[in-house]
N, C-alpha and C. Protein backbone atom coordinates (compact mmCIF):
# COMPACT_ATOMS: atom_id res chain seq x y z
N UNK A 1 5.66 -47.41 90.50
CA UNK A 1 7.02 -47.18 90.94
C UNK A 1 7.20 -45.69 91.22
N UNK A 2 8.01 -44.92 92.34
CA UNK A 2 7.50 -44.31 92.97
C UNK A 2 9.37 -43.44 92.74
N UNK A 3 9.68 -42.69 91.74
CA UNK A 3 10.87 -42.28 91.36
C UNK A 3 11.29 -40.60 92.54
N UNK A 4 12.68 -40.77 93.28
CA UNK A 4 12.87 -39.77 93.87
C UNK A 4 13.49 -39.06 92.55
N UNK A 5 13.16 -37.30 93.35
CA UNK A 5 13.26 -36.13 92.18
C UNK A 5 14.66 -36.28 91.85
N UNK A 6 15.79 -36.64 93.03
CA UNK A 6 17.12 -37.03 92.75
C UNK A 6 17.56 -37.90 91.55
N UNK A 7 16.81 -39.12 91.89
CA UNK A 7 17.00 -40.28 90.60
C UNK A 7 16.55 -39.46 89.12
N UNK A 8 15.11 -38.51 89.16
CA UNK A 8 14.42 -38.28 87.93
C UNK A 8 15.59 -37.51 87.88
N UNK A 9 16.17 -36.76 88.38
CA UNK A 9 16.92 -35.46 87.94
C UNK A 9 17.72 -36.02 87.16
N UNK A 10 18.78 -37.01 87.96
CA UNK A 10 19.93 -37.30 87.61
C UNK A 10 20.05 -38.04 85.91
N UNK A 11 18.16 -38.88 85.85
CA UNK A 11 18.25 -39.55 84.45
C UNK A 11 17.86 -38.34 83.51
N UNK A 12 17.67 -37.75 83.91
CA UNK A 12 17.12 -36.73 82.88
C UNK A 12 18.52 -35.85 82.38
N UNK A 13 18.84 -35.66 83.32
CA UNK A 13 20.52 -34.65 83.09
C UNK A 13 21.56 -35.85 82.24
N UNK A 14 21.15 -36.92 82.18
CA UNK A 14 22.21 -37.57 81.52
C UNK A 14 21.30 -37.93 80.34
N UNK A 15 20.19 -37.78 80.19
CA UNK A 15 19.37 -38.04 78.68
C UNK A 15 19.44 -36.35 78.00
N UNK A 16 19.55 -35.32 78.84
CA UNK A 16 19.82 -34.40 77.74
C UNK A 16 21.39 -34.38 77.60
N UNK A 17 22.03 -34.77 78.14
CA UNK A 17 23.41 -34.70 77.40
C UNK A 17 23.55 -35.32 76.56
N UNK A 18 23.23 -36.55 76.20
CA UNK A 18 23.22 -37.51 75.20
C UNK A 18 22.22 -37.15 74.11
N UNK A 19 21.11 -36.47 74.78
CA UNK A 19 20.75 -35.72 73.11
C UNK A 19 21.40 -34.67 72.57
N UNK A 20 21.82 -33.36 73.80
CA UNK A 20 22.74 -32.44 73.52
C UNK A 20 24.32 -33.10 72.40
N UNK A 21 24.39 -33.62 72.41
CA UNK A 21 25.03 -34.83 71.53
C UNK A 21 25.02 -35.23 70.36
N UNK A 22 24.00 -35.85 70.30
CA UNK A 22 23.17 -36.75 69.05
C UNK A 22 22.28 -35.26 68.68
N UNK A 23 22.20 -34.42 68.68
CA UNK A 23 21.54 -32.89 67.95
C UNK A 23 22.65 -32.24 67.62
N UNK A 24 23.60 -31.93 68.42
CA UNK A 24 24.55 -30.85 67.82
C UNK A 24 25.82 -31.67 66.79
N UNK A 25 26.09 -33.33 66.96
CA UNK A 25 26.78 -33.75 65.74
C UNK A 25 26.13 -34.84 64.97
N UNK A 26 25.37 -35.26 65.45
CA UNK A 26 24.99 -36.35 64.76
C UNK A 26 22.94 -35.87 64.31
N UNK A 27 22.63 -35.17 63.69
CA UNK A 27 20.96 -34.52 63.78
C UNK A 27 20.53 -34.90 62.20
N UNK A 28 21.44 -35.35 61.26
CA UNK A 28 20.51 -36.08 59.98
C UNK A 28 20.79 -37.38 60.68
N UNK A 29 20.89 -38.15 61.35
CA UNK A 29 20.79 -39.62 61.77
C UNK A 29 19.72 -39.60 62.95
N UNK A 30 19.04 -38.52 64.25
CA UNK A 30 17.73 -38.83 64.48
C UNK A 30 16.83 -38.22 63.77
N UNK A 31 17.06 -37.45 62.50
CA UNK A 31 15.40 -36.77 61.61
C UNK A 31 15.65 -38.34 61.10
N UNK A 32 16.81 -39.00 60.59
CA UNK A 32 16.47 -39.94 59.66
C UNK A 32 15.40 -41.44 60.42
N UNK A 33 15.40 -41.02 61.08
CA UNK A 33 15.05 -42.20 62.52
C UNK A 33 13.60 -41.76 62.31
N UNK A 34 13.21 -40.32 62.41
CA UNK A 34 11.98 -39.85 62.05
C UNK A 34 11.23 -39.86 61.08
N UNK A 35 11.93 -40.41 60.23
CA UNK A 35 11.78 -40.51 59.18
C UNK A 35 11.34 -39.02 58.34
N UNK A 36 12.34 -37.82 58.71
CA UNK A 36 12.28 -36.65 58.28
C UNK A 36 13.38 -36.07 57.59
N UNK A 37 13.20 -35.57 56.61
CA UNK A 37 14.77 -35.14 55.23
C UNK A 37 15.34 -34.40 55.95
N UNK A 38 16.73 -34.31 56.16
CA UNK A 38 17.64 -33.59 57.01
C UNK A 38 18.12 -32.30 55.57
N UNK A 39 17.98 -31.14 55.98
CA UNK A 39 18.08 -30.27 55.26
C UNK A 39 19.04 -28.86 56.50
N UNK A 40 20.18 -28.28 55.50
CA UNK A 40 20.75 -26.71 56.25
C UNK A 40 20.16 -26.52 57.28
N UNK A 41 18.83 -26.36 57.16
CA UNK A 41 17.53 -25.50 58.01
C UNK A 41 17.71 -26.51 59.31
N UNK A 42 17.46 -27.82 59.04
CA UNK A 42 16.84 -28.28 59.89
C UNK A 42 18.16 -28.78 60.75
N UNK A 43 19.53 -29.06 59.79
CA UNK A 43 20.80 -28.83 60.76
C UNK A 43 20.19 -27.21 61.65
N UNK A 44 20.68 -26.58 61.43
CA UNK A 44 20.56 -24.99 62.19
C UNK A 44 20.21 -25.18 63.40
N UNK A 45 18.55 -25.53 63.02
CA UNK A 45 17.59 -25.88 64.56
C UNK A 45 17.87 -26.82 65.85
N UNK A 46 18.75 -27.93 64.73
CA UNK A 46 18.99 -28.89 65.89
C UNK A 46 20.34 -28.74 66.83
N UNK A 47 21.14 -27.98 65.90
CA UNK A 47 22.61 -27.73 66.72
C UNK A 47 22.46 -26.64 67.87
N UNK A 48 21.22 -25.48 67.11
CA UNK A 48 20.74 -24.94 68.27
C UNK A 48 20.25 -25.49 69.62
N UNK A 49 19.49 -26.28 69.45
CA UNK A 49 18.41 -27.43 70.06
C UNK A 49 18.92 -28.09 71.37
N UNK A 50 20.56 -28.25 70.76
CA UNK A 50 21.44 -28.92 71.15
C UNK A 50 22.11 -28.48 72.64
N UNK A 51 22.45 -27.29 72.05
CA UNK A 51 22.57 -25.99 73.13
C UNK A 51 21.46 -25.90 74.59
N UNK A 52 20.40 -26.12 73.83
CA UNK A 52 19.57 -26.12 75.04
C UNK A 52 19.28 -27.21 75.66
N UNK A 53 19.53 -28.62 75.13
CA UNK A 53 18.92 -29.60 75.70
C UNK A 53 21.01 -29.84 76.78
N UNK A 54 21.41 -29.09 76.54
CA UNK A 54 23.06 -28.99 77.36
C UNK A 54 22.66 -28.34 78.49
N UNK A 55 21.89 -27.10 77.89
CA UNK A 55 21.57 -26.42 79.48
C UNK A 55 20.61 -27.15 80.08
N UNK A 56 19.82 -27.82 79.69
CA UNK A 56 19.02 -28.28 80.63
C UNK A 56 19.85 -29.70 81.37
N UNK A 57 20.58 -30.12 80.73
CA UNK A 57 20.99 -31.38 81.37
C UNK A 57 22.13 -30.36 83.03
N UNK A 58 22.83 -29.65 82.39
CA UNK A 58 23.65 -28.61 83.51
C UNK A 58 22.67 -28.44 84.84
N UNK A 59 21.44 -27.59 84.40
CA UNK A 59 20.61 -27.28 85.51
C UNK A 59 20.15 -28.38 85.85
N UNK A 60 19.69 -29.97 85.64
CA UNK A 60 19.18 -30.69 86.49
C UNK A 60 20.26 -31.91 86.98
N UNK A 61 21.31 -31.69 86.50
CA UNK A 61 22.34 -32.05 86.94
C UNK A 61 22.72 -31.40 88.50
N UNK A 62 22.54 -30.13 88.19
CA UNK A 62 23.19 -29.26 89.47
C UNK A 62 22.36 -29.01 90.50
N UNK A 63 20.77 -29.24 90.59
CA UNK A 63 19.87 -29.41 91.25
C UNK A 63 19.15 -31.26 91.72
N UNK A 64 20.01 -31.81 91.32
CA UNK A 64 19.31 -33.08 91.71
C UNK A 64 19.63 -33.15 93.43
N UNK A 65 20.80 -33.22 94.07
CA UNK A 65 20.79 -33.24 95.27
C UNK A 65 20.08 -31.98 96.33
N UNK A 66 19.28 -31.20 95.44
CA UNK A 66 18.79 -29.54 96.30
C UNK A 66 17.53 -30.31 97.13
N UNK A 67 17.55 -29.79 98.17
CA UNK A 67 15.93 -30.24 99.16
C UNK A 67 15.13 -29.34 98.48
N UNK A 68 13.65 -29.85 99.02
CA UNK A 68 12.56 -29.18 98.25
C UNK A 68 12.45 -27.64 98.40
N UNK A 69 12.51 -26.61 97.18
CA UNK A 69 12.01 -25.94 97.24
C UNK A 69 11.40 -25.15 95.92
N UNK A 70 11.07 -23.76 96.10
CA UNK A 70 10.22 -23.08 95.20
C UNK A 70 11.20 -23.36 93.84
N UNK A 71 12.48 -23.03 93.77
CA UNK A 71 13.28 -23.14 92.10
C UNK A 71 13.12 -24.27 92.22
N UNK A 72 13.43 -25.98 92.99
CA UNK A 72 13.29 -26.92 92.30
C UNK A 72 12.13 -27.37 92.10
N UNK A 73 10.74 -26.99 92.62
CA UNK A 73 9.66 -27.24 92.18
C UNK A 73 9.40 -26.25 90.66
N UNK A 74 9.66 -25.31 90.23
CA UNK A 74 9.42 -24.43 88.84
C UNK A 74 10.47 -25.50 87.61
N UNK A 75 11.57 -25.70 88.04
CA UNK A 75 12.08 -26.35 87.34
C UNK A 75 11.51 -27.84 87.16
N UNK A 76 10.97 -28.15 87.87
CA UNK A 76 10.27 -29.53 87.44
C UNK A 76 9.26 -29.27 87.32
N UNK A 77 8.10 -28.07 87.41
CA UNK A 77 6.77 -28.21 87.26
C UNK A 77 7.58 -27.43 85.26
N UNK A 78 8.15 -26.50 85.33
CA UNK A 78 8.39 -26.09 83.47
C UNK A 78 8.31 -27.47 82.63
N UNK A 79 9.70 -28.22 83.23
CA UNK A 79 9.92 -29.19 82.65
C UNK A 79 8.62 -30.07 82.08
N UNK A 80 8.17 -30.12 83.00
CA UNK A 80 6.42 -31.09 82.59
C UNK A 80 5.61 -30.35 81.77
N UNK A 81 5.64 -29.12 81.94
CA UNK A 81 4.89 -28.59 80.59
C UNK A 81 5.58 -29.05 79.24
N UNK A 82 6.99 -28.26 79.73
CA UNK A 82 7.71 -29.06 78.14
C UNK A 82 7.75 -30.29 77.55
N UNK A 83 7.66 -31.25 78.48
CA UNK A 83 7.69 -32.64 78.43
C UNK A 83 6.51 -32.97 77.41
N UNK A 84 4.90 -32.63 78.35
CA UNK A 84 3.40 -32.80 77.69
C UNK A 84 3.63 -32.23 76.49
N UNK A 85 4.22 -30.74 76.03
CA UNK A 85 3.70 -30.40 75.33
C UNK A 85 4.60 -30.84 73.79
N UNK A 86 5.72 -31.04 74.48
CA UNK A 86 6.87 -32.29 73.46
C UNK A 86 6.26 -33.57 72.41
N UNK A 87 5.11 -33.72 73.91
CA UNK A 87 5.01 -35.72 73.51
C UNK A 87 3.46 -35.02 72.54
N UNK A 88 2.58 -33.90 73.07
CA UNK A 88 1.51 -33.55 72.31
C UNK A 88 2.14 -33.21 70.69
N UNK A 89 3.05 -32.61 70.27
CA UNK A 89 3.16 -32.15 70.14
C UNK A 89 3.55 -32.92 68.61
N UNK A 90 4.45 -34.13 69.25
CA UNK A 90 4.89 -35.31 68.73
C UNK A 90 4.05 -36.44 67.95
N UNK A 91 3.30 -36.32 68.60
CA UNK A 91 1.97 -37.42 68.08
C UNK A 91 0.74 -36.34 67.29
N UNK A 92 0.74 -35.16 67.47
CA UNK A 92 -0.05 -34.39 65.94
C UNK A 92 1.10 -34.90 65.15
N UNK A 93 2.23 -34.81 64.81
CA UNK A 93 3.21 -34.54 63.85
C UNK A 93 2.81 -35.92 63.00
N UNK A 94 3.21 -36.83 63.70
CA UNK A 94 2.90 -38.58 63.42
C UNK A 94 1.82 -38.83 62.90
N UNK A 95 0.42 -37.89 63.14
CA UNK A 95 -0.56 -38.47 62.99
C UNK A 95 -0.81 -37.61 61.76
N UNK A 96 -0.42 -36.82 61.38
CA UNK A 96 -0.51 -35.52 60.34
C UNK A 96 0.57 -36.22 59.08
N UNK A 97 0.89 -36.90 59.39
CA UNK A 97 2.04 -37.40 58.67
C UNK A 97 3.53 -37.00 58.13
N UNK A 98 4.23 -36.04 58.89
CA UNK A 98 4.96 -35.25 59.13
C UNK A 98 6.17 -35.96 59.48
N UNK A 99 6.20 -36.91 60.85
CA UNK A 99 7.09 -37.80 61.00
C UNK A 99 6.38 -39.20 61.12
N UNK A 100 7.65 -40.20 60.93
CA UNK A 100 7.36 -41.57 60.85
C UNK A 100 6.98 -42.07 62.18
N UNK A 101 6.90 -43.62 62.95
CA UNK A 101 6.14 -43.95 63.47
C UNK A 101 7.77 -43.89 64.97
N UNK A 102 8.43 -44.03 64.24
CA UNK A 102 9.62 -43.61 65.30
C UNK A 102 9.39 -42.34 66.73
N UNK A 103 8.88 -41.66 65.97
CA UNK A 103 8.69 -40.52 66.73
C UNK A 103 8.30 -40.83 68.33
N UNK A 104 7.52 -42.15 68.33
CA UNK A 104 6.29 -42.35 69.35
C UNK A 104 6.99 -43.01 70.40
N UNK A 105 8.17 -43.05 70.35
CA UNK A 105 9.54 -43.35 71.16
C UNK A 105 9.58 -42.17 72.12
N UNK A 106 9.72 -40.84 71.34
CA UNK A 106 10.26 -40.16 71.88
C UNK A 106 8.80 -39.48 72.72
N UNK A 107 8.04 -39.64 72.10
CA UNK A 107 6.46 -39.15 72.95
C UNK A 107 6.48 -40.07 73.67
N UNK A 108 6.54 -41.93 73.85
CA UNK A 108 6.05 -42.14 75.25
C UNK A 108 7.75 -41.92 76.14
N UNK A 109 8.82 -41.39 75.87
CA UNK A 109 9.95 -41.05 76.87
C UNK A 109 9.71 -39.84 77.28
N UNK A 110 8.73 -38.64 76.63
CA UNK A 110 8.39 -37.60 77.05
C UNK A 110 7.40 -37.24 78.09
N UNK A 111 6.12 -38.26 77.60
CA UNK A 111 5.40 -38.42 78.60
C UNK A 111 5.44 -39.01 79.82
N UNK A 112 6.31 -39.98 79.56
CA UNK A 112 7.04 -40.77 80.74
C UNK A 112 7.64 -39.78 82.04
N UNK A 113 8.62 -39.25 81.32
CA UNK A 113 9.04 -37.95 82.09
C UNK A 113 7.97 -37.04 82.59
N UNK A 114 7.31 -36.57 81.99
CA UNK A 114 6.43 -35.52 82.62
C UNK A 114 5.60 -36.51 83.73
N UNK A 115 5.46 -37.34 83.43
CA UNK A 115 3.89 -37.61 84.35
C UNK A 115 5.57 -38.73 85.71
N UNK A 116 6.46 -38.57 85.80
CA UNK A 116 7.50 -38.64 86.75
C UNK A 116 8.21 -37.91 87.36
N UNK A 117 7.67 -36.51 86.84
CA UNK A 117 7.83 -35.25 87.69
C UNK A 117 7.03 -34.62 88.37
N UNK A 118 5.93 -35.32 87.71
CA UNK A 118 4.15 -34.78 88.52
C UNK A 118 4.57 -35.83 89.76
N UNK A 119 4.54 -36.96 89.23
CA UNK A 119 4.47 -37.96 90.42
C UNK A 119 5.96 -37.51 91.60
N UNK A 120 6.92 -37.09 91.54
CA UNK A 120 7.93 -36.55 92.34
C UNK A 120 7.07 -35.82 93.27
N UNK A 121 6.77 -34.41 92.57
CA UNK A 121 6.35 -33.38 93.45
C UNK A 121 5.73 -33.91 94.45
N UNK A 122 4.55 -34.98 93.65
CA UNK A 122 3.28 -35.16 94.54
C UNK A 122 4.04 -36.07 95.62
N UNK A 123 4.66 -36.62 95.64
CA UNK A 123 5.84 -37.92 96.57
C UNK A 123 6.31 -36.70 97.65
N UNK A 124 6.86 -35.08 97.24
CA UNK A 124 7.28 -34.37 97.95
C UNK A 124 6.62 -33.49 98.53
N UNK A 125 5.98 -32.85 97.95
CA UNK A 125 3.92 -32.05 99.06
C UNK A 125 3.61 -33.27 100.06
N UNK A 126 3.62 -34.49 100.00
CA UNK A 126 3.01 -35.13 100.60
C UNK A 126 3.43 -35.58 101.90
N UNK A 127 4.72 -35.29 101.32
CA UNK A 127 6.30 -35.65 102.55
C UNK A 127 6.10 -34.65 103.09
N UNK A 128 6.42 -33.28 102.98
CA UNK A 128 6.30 -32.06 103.64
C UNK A 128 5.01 -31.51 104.64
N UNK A 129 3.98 -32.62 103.67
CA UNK A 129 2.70 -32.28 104.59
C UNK A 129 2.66 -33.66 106.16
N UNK A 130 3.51 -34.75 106.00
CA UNK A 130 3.51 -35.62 106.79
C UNK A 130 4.19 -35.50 108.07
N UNK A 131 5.24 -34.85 107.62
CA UNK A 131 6.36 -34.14 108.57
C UNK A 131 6.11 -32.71 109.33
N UNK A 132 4.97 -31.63 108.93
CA UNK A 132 4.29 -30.74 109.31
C UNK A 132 3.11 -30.92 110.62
């Protein structure tokens, strides 16, 4: 299935708002999902967390209708690093025993994403090279 960067944008800008969300009021109910002790600290990180997963929903919110270019290709090629290195990142944790088996939700929605932003670009180089 063959996702335009519009559609990825648009689900992605409405999945970080809804985590921007579920991190900044509700963050001992997904560690508890993780099966990870919600502690001060780990409030702190996530309300922070929260903040950023807001800006990111803003910027791919406000770029989903942009034609191809150099900022919306950086913003979706970052994103895929963050994505890989989310879902890598996610499954040491799981496998280290750190978090519960929940986690592997959020690694295959991460990886999902990344390897649907690889597949965008490549949908859009390919367009650009057809039309050239």
């Amino acid at each position: 299935m063959q996702l335009s960067f519009r559609t990825l944008s648009t689900f992605t800008a409405l999945l970080c708002f809804l985590l921007a969300i579920v991190w900044g009021f509700v963050p001992d109910g997904l560690l508890a999902i993780w099966s990870i002790d919600y502690s001060p600290a780990a409030g702190f990180v996530a309300r922070r967390s929260a903040v950023l997963f807001a800006a990111l929903g803003v910027m791919f919110w406000l770029v989903r209708n942009a034609p191809p270019s150099a900022t919306r290709h950086a913003l979706g090629n970052g994103f895929t690093v963050g994505c890989f290195g989310l879902a890598v990142l996610g499954f040491g944790e799981w496998l280290n025993g750190h978090a519960g088996p929940a986690i592997l939700l959020a690694v295959l929605v991460e990886f999902a994403l990344g390897l649907g932003f690889v597949q965008a670009r490549r949908v859009t180089v390919s367009l650009s090279e057809t039309v050239s």
